[in-house]
Protein backbone atom coordinates (compact mmCIF):
# COMPACT_ATOMS: atom_id res chain seq x y z
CA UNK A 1 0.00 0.00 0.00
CA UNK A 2 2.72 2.33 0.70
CA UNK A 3 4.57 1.93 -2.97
CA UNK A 4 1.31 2.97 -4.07
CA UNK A 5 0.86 6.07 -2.07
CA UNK A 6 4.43 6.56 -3.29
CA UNK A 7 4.17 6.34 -7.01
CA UNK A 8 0.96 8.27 -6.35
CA UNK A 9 2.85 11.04 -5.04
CA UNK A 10 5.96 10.49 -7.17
CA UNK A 11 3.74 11.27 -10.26
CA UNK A 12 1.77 14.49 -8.30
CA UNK A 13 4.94 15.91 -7.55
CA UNK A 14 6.39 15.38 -11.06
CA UNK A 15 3.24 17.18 -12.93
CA UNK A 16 3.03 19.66 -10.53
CA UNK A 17 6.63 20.83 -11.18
CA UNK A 18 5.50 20.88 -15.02
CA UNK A 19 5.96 23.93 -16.38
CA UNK A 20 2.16 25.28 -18.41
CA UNK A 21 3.37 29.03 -19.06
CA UNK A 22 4.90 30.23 -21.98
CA UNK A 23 7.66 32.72 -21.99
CA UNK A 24 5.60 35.72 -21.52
CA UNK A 25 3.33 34.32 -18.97
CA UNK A 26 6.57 34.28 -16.71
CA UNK A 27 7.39 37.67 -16.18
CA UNK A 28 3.98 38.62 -14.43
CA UNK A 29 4.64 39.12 -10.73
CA UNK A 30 4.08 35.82 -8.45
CA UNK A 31 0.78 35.12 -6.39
CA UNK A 32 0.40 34.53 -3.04
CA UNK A 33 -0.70 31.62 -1.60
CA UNK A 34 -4.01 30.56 -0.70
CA UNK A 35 -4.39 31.43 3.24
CA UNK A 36 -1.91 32.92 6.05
CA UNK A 37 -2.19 31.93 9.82
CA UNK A 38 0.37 32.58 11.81
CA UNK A 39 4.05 33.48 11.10
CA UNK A 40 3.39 33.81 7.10
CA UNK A 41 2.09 29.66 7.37
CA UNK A 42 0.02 29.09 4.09
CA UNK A 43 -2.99 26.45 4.48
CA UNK A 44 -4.27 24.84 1.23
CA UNK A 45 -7.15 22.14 1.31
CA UNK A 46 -8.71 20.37 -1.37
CA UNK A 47 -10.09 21.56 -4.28
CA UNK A 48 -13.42 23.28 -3.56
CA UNK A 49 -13.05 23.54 -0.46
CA UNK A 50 -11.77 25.91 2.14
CA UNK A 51 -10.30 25.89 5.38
CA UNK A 52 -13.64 26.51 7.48
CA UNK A 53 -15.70 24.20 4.63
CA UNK A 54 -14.22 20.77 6.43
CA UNK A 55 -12.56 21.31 9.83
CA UNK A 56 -10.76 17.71 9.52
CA UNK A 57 -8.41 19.11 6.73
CA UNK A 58 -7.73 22.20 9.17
CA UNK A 59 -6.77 19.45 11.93
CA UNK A 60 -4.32 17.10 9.75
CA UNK A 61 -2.57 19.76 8.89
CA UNK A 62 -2.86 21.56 12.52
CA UNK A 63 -1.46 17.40 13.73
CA UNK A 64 1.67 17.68 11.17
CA UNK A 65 2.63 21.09 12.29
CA UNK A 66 2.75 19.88 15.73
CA UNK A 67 5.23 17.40 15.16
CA UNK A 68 8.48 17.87 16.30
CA UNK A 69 10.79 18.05 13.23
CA UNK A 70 8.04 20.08 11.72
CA UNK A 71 8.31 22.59 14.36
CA UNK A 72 12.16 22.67 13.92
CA UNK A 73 11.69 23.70 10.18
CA UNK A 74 9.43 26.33 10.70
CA UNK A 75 11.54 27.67 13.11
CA UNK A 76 13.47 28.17 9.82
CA UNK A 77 10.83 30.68 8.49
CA UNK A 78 12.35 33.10 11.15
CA UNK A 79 11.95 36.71 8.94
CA UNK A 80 8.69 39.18 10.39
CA UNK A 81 6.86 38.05 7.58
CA UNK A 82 7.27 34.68 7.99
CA UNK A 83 9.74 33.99 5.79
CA UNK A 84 12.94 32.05 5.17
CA UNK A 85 16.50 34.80 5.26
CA UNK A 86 18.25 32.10 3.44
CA UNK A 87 15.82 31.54 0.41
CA UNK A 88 12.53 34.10 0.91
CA UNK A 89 10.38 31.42 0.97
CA UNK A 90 7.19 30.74 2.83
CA UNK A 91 6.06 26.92 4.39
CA UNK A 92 2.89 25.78 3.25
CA UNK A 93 0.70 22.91 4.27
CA UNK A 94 -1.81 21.45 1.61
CA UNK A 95 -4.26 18.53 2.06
CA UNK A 96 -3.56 16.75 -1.33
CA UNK A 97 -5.80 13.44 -0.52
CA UNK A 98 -8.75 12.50 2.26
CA UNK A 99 -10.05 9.03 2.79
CA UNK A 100 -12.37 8.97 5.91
CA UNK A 101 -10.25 9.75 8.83
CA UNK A 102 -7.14 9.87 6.93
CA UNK A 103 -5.83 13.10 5.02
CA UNK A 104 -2.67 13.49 3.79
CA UNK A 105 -1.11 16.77 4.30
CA UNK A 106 2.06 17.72 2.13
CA UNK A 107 4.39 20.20 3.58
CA UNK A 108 6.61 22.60 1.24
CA UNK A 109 8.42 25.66 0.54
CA UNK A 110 6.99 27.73 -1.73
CA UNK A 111 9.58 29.58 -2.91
CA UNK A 112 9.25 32.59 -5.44
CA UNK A 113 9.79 30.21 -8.68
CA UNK A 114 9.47 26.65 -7.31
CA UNK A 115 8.30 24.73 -4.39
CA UNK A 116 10.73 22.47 -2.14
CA UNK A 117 9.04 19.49 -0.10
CA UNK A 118 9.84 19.15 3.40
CA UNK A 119 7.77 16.12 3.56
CA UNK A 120 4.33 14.52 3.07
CA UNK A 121 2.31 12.74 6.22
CA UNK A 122 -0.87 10.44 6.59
CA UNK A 123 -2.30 11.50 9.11
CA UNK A 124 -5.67 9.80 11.24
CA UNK A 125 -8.01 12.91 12.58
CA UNK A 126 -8.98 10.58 15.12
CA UNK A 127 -6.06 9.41 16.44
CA UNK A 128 -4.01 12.23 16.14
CA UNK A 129 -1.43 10.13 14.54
CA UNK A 130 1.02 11.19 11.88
CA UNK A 131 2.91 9.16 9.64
CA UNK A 132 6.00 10.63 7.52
CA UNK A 133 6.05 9.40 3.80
CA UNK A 134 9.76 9.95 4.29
């Protein structure tokens, strides 16, 4: 099951890094991310959906940012705006997949032309429990 959920995400990550914008699509200024909470922190949840539309997304990713090593890397994102000093980027946490209780949460670094995993979790609501993909 987990090879799955590993070629799964293999092939997510690989089309998301796929490149749709031609040359002059590039030099408009970058977005922002979805929604801020605290310290610059961007929340993304599935499509359709938004943080307040299914509080269990907004508590897998609240469970992975209570982890330990996942505090330690935020504690990276040091700047007043909640950014990185060494590469300006911000850490996000998106739900990419829910199955009942469990939600997997990816956490990145969306940096100003490219995103950098951290790491992606499974995580049971109803446990509490997270499990790193890595």
């Amino acid at each position: 099951m987990k090879k799955i959920y590993l070629v799964m995400l293999i092939i997510l990550v690989l089309a998301g890094c796929r490149s749709n914008t031609t040359p002059q699509e590039t030099q408009t200024a970058p977005t922002e991310p979805a929604a801020t909470s605290e310290i610059g922190v961007s929340m993304e949840v599935l499509p359709g959906n938004d943080a307040t539309a299914d509080p269990q997304q907004e508590k897998a990713i609240a469970i992975v940012k209570a982890l330990p090593e996942v505090q330690e890397w935020l504690g990276l994102f040091s700047e007043t705006d909640g950014t990185s000093k060494a590469t300006g980027g911000k850490p996000v946490f998106t739900v990419e997949n829910a199955d009942g209780n469990m939600y997997t949460v990816h956490a990145y670094e969306a940096v100003r032309d490219h995103s950098a995993t951290f790491n992606w979790y499974d995580v049971d609501v109803d446990t509490g429990e997270a499990k790193s993909m890595f």
